[in-house]
C-alpha atoms as a PDB file:
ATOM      1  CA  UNK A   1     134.151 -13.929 115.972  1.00  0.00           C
ATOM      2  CA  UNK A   2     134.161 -10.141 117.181  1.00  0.00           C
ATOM      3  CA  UNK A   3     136.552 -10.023 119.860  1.00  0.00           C
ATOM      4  CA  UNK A   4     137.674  -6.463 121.273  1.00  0.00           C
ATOM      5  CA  UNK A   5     139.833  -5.027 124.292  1.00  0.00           C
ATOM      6  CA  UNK A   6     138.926  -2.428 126.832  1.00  0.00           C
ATOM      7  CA  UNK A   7     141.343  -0.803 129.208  1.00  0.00           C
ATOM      8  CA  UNK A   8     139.214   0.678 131.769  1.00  0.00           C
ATOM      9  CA  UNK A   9     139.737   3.377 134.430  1.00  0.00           C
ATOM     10  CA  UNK A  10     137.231   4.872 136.793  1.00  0.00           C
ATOM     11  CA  UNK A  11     133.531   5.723 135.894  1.00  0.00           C
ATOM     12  CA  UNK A  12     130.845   4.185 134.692  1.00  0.00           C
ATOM     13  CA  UNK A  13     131.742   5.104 131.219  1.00  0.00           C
ATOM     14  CA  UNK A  14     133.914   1.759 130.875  1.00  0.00           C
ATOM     15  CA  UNK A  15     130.716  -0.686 132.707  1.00  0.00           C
ATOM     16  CA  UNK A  16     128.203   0.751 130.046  1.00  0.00           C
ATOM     17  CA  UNK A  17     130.845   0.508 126.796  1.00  0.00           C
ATOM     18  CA  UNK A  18     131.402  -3.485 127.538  1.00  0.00           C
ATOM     19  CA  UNK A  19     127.674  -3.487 128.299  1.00  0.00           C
ATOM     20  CA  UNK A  20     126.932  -2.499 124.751  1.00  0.00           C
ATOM     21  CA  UNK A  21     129.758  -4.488 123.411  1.00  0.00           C
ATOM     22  CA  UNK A  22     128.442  -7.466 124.772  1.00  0.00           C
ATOM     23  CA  UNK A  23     124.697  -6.583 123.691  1.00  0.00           C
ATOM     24  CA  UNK A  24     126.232  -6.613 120.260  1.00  0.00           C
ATOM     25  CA  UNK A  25     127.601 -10.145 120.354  1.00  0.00           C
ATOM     26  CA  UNK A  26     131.535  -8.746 120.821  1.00  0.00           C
ATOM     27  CA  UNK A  27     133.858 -10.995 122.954  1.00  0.00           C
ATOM     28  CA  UNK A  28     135.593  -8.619 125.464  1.00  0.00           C
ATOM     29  CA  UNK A  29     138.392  -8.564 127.187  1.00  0.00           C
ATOM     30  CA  UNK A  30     139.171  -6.330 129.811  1.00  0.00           C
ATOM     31  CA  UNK A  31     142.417  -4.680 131.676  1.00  0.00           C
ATOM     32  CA  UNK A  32     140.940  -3.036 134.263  1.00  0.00           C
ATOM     33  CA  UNK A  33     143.596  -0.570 135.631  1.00  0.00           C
ATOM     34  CA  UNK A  34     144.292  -1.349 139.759  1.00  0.00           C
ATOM     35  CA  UNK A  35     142.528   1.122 142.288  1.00  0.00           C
ATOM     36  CA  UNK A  36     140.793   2.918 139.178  1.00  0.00           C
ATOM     37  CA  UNK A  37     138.180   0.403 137.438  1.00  0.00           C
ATOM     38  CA  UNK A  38     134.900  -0.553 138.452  1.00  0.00           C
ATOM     39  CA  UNK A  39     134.712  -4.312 139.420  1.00  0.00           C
ATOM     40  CA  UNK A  40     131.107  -4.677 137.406  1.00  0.00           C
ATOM     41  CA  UNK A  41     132.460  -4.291 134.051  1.00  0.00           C
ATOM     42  CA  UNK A  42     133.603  -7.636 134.755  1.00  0.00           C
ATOM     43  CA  UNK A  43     130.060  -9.373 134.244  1.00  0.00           C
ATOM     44  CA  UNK A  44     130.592  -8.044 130.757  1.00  0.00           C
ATOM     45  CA  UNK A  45     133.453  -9.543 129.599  1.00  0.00           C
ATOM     46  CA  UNK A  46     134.561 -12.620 128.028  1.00  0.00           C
ATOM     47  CA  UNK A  47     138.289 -12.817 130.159  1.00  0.00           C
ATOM     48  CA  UNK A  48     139.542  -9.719 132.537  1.00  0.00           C
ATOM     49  CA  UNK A  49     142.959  -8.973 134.226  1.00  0.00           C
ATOM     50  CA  UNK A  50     144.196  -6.552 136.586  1.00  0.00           C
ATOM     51  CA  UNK A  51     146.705  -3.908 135.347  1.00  0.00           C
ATOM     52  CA  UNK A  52     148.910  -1.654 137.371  1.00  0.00           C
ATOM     53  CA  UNK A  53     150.420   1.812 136.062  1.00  0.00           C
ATOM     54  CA  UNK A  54     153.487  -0.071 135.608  1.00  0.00           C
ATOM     55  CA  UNK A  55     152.244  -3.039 133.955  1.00  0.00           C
ATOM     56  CA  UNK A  56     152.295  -2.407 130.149  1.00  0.00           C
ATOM     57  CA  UNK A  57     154.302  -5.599 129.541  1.00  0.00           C
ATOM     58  CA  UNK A  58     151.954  -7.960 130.970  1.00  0.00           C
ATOM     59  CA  UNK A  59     148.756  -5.841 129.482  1.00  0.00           C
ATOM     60  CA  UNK A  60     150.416  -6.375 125.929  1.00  0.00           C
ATOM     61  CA  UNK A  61     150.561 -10.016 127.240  1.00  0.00           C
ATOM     62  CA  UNK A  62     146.964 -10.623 128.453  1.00  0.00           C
ATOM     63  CA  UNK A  63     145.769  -9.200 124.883  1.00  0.00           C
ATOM     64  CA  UNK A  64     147.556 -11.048 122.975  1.00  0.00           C
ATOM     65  CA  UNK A  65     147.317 -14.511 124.866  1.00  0.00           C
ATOM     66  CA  UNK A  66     143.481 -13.681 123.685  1.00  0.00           C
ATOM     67  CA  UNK A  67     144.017 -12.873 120.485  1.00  0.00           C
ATOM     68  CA  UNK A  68     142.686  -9.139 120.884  1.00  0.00           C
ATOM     69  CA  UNK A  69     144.511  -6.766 117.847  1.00  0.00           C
ATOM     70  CA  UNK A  70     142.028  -3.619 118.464  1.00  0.00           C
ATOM     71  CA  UNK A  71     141.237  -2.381 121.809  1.00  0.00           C
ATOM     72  CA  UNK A  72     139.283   0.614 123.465  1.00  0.00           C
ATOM     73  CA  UNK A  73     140.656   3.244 126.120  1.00  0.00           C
ATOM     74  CA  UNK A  74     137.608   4.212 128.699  1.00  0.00           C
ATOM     75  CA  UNK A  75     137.412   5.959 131.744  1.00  0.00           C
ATOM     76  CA  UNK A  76     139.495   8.302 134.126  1.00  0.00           C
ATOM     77  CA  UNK A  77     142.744   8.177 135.324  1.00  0.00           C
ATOM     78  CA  UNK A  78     143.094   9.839 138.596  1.00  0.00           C
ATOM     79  CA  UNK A  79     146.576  12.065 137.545  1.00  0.00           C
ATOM     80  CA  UNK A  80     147.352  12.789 141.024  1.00  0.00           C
ATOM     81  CA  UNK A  81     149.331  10.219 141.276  1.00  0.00           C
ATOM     82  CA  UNK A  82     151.918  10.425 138.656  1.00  0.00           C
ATOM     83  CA  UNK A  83     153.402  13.211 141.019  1.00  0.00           C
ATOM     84  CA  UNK A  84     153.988  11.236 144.141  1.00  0.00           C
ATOM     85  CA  UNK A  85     157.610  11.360 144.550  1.00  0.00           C
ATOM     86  CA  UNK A  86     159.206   8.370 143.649  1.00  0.00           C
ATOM     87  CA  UNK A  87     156.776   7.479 141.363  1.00  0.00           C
ATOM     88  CA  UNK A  88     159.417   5.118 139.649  1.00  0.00           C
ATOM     89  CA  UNK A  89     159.509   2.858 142.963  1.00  0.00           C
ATOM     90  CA  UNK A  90     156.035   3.192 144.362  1.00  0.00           C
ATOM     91  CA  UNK A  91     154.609   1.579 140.772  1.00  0.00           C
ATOM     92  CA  UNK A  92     157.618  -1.049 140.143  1.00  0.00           C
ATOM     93  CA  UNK A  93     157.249  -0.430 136.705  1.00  0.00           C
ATOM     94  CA  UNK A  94     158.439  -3.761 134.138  1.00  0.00           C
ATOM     95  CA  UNK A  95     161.134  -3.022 131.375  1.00  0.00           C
ATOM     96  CA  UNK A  96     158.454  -2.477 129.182  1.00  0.00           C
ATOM     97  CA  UNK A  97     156.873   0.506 130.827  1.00  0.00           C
ATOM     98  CA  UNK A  98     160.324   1.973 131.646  1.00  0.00           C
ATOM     99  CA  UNK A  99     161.447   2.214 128.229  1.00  0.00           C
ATOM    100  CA  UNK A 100     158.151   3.637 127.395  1.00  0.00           C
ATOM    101  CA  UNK A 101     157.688   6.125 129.913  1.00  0.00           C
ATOM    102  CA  UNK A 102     161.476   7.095 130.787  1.00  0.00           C
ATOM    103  CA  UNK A 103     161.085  10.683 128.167  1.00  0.00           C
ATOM    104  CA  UNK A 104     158.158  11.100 130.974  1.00  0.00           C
ATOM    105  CA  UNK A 105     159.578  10.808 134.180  1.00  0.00           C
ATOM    106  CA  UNK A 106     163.125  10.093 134.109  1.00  0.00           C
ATOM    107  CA  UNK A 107     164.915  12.152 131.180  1.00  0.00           C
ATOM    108  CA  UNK A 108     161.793  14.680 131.102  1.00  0.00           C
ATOM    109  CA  UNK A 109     162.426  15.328 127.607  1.00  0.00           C
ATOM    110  CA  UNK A 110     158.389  15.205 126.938  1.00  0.00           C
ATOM    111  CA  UNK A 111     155.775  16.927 128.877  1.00  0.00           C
ATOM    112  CA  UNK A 112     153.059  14.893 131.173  1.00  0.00           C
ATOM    113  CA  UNK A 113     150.322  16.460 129.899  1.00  0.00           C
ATOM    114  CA  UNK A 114     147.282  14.153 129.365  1.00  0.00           C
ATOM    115  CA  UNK A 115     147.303  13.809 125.803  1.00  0.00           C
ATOM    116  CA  UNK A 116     151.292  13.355 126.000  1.00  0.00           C
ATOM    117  CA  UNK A 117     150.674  10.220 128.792  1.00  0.00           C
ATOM    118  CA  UNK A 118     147.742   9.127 126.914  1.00  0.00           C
ATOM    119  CA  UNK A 119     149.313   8.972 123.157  1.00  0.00           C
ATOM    120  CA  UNK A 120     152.155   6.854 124.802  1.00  0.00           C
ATOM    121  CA  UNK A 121     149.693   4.654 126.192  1.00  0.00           C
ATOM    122  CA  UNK A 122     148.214   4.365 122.560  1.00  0.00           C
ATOM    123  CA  UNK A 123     151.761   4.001 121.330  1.00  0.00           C
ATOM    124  CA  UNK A 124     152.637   0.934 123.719  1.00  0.00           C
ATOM    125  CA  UNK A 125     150.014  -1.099 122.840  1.00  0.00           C
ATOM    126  CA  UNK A 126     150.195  -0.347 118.961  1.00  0.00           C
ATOM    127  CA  UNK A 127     153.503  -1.078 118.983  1.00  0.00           C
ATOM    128  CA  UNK A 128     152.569  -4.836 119.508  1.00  0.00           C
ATOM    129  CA  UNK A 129     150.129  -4.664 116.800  1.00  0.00           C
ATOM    130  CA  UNK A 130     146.929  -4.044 118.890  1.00  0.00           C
ATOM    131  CA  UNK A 131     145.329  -1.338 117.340  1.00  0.00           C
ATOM    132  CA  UNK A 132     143.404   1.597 119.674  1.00  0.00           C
ATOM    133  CA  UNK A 133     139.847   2.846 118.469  1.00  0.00           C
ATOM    134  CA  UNK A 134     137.808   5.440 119.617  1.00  0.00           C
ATOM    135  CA  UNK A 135     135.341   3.723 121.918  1.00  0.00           C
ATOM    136  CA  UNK A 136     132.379   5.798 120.748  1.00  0.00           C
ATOM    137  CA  UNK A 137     132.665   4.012 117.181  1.00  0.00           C
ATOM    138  CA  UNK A 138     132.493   0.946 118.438  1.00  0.00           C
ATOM    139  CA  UNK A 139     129.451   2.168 120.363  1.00  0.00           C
ATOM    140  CA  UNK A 140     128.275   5.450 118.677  1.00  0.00           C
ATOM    141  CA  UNK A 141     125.291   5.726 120.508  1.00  0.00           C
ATOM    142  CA  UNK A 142     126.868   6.911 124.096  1.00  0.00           C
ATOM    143  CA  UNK A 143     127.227  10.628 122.047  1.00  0.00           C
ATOM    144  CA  UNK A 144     124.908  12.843 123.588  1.00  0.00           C
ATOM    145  CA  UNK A 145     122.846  14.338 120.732  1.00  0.00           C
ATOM    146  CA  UNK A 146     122.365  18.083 119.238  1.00  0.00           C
ATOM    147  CA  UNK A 147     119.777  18.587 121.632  1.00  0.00           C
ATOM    148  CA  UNK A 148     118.237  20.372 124.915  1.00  0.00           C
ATOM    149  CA  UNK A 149     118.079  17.438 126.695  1.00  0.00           C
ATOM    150  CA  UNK A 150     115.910  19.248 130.127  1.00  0.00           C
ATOM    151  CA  UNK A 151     112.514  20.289 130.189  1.00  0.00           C
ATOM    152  CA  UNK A 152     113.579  24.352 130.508  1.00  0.00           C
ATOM    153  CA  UNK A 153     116.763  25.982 128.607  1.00  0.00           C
ATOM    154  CA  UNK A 154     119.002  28.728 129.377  1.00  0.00           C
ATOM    155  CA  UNK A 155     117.805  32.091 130.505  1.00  0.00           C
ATOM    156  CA  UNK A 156     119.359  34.477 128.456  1.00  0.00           C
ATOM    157  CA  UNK A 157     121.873  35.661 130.902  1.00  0.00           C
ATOM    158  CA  UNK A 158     122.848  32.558 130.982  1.00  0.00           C
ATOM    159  CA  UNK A 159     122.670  32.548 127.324  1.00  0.00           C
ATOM    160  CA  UNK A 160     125.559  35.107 127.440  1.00  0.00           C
ATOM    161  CA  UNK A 161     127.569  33.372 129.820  1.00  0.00           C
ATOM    162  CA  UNK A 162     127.858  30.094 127.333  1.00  0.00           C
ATOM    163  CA  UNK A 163     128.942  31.793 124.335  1.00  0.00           C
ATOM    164  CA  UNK A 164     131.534  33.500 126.723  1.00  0.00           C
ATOM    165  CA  UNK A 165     132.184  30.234 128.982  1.00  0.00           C
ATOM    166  CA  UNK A 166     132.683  28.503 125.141  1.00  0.00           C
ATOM    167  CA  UNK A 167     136.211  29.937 124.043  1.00  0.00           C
ATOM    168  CA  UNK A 168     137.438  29.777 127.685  1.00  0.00           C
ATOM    169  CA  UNK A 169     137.040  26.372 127.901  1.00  0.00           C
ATOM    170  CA  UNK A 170     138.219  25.697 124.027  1.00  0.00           C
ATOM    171  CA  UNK A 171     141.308  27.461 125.082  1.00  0.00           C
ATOM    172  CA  UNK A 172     141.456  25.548 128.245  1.00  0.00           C
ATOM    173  CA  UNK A 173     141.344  22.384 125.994  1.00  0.00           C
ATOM    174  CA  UNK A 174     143.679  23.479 123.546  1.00  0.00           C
ATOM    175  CA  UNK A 175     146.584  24.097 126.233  1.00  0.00           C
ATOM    176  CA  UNK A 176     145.519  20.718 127.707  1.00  0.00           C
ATOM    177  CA  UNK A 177     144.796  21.454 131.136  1.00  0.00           C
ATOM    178  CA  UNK A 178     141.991  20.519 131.123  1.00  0.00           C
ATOM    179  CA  UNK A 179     137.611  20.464 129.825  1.00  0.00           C
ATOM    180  CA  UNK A 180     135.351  21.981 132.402  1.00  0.00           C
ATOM    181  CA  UNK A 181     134.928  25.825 133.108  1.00  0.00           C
ATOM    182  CA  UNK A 182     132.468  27.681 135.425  1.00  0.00           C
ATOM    183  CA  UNK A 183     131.197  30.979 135.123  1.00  0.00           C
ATOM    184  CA  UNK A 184     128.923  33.613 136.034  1.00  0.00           C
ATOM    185  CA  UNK A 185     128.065  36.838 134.942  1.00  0.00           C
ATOM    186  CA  UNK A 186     130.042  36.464 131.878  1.00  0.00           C
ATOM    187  CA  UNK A 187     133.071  36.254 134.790  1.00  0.00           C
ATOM    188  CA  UNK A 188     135.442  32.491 134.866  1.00  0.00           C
ATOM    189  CA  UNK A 189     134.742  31.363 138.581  1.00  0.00           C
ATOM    190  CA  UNK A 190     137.170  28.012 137.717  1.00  0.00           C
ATOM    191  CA  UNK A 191     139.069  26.378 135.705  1.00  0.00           C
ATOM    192  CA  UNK A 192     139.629  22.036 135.905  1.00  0.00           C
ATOM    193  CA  UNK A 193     142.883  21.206 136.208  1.00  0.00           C
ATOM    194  CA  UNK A 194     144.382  18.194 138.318  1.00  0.00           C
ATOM    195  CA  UNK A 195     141.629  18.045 140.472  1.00  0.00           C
ATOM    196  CA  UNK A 196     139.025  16.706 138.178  1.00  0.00           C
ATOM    197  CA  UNK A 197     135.443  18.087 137.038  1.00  0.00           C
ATOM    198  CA  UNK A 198     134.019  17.103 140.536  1.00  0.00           C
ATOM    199  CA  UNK A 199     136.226  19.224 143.166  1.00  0.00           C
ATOM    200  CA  UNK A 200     136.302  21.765 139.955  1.00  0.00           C
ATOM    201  CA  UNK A 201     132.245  22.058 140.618  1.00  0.00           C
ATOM    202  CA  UNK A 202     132.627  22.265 144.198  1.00  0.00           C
ATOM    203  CA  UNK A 203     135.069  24.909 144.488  1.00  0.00           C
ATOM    204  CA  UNK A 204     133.075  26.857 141.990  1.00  0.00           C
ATOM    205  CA  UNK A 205     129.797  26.581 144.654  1.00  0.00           C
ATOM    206  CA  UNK A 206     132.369  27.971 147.642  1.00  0.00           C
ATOM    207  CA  UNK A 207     132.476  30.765 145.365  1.00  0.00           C
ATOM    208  CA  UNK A 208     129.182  31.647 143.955  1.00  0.00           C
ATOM    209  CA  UNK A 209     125.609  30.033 143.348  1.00  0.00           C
ATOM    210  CA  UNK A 210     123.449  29.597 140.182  1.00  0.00           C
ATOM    211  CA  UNK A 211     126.915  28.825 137.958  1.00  0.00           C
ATOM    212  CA  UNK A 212     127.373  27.452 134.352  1.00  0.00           C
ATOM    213  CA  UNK A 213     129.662  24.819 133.766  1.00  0.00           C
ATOM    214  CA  UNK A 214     130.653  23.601 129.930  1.00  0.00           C
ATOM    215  CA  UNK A 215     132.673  20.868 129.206  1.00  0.00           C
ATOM    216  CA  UNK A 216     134.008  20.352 125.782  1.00  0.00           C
ATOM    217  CA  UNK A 217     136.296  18.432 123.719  1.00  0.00           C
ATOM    218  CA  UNK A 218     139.460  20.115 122.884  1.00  0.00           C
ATOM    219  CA  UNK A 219     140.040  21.633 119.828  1.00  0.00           C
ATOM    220  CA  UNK A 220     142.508  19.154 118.986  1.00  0.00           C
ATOM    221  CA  UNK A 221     140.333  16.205 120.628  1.00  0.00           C
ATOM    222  CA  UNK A 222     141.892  12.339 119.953  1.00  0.00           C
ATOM    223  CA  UNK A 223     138.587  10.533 119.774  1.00  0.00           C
ATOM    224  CA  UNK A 224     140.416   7.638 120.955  1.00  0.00           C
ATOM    225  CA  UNK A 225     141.136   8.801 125.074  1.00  0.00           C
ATOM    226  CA  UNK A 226     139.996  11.338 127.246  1.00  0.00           C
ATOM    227  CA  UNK A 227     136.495  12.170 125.603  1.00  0.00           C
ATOM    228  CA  UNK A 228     134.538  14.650 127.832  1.00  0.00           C
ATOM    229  CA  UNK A 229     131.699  11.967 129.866  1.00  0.00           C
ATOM    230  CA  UNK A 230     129.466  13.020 132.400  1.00  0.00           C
ATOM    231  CA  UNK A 231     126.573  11.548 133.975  1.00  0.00           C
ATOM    232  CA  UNK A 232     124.600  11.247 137.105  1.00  0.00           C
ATOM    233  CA  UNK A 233     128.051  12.047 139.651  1.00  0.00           C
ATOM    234  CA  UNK A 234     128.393  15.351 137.624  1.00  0.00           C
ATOM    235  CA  UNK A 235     124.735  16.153 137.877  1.00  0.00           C
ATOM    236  CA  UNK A 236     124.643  15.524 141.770  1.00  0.00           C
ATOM    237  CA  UNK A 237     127.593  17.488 142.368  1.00  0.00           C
ATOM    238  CA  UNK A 238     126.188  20.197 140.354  1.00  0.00           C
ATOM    239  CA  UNK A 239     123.007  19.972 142.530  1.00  0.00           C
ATOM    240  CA  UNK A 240     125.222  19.889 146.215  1.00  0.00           C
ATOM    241  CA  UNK A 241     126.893  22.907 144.908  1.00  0.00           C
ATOM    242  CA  UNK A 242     124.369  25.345 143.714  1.00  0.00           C
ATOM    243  CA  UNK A 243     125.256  24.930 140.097  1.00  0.00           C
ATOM    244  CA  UNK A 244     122.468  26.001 137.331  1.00  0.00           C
ATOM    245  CA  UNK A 245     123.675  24.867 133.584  1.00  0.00           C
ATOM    246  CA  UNK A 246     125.426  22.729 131.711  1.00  0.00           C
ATOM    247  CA  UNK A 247     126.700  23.087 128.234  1.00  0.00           C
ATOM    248  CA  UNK A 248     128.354  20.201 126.629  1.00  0.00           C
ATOM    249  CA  UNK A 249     129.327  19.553 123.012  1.00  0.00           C
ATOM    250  CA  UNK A 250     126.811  18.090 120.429  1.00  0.00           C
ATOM    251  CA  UNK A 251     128.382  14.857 119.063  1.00  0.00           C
ATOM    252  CA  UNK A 252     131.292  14.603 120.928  1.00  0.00           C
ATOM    253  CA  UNK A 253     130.096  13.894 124.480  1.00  0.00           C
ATOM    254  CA  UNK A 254     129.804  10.726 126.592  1.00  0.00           C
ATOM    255  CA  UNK A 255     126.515  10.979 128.356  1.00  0.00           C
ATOM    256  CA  UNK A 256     126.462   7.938 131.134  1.00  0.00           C
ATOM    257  CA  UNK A 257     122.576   7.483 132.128  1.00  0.00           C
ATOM    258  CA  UNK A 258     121.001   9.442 130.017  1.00  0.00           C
ATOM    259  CA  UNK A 259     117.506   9.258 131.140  1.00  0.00           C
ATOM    260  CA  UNK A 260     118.499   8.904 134.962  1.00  0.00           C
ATOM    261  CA  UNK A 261     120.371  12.153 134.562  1.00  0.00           C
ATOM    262  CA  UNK A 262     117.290  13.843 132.826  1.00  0.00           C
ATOM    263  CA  UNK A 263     114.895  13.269 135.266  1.00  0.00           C
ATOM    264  CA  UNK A 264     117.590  13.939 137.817  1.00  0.00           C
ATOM    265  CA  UNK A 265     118.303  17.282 136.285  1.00  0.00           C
ATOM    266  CA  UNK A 266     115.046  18.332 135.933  1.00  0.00           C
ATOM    267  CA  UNK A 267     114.164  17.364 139.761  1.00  0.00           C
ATOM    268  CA  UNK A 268     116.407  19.565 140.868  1.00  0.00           C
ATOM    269  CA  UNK A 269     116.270  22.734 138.384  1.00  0.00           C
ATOM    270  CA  UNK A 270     119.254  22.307 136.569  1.00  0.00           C
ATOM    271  CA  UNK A 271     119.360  22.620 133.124  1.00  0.00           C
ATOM    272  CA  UNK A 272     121.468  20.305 130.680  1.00  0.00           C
ATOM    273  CA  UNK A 273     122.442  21.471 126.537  1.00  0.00           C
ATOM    274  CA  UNK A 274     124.199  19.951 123.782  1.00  0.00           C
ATOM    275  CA  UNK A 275     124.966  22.718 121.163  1.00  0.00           C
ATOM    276  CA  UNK A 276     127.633  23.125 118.764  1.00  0.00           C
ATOM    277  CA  UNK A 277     129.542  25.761 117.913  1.00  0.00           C
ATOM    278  CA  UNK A 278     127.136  27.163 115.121  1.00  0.00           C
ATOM    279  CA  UNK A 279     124.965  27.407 117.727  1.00  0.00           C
ATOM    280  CA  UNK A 280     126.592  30.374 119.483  1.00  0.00           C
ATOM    281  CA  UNK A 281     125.921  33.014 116.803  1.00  0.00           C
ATOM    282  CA  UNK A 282     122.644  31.776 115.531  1.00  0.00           C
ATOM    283  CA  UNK A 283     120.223  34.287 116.978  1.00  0.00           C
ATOM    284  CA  UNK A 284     117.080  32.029 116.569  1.00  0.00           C
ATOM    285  CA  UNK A 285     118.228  29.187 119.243  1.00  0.00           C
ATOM    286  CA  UNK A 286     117.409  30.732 122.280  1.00  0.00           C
ATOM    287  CA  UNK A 287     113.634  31.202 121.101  1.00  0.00           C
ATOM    288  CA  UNK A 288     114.038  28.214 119.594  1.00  0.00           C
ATOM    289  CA  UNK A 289     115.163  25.903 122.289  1.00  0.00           C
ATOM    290  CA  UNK A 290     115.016  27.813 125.572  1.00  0.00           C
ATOM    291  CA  UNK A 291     112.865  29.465 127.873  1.00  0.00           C
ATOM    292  CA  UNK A 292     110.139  31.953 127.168  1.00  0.00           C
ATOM    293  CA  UNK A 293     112.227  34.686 128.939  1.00  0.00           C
ATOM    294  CA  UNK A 294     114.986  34.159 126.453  1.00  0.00           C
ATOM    295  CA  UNK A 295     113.032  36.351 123.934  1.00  0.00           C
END
């Protein structure tokens, strides 16, 4: 029997990845994370239990009651709120958790970065033997392909502003703040940070109109949490807020709806690429792939 664990956060990333899961005969069991998960993913799964921040104790628990020994991360976290004050007593974290999570927020002897949170995460379930995969190998087909995925491509000034909006955001990546940057006229209009991609797009349309927005892995990307995902939220919000373009990365994407956000996209003038890195200095892809006004 195929039996596998998701812990799930916010999104729709986490609904479609049990989805698939179940299509391919997989018995799943879910810890949906309190005041963050999706309630659907539920009709997926073979046994589900709720899991506050605090909980890791009892989420070791569940899994293993079920006999679950590999497991998936998916979704969002909404980081906001490891900076309440008192974060300690508004979460009533078990011993489990504290131990854990005491370098974090108590002794502050390690950062609380994302991928620092995240690899503890990893680290308190594989210390109980459950093992954490990447949920894109258990369902490869949610990367977005090398591809121009609209009807239309890039103009070529907005050609220029992706190969410059590229190594911003890499950089961005690799000193983990965060995977989405705007610009225009080859000029950074934001950066994503706490606030998420969302309010990130939305402060960018306060400041300008017709942006490009790429979101990439990091350099240093664990496959197995905080994958760049988009889908038909980050395509509306991009719409509400004048933005033009968006570049994400070839084979190492989560696309959420593909062919709602395509038709989406194209409705509203908004053009969607999935390029690589190779892509940047290769002189042939915007004739190739784009517009006509590219050449």
């Amino acid at each position: 029997m195929k039996r596998v664990g998701i812990i799930a956060g916010f999104g729709d990333y986490p609904v479609l990845l049990a989805r698939f899961l179940k299509q391919k005969n997989y018995d799943v069991y879910c810890l949906g994370v309190r005041d963050q998960v999706d309630a659907r993913i539920f009709d997926y799964c073979q046994g589900h239990c709720w899991m506050g921040f605090g909980q890791f104790g009892k989420a070791v628990r569940f899994f293993k009651k079920h006999g679950v020994t590999q497991a998936a991360m998916a979704g969002g976290i909404s980081k906001r709120q490891f900076h309440h004050p008192w974060i300690i007593w508004r979460y009533m974290p078990d011993w489990y958790t504290i131990r854990l999570f005491a370098p974090h927020f108590v002794f502050r002897s390690k950062d609380n970065t994302s991928d620092s949170l995240l690899l503890t995460c990893v680290e308190a379930f594989e210390r109980q033997g459950i093992t954490i995969l990447p949920g894109t190998d258990l369902a490869p087909e949610m990367l977005v392909k090398h591809e121009r995925l609209t009807q239309h491509g890039p103009t070529k000034a907005q050609w220029k502003d992706i190969q410059f909006g590229w190594r911003i955001s890499k950089e961005l990546g690799r000193l983990d703040i965060g995977q989405a940057v705007t610009v225009k006229d080859q000029a950074v209009i934001a950066l994503e940070a706490l606030e998420g991609t969302d309010e990130c797009i939305a402060r960018s349309g306060r400041l300008c109109q017709g942006f490009t927005m790429l979101k990439l892995a990091k350099p240093q990307q664990d496959k197995r949490f905080d994958m760049p995902s988009f889908g038909m939220q980050t395509v509306q919000s991009l719409a509400k807020s004048g933005g033009k373009v968006l570049v994400v990365e070839a084979n190492m994407t989560v696309l959420v709806g593909q062919q709602d956000v395509i038709d989406f996209a194209n409705k509203n003038g908004i053009v969607i690429v999935a390029i690589t890195e190779d892509d940047l200095t290769n002189e042939e892809y915007c004739s190739q792939n784009n517009r006509s006004d590219c050449v």
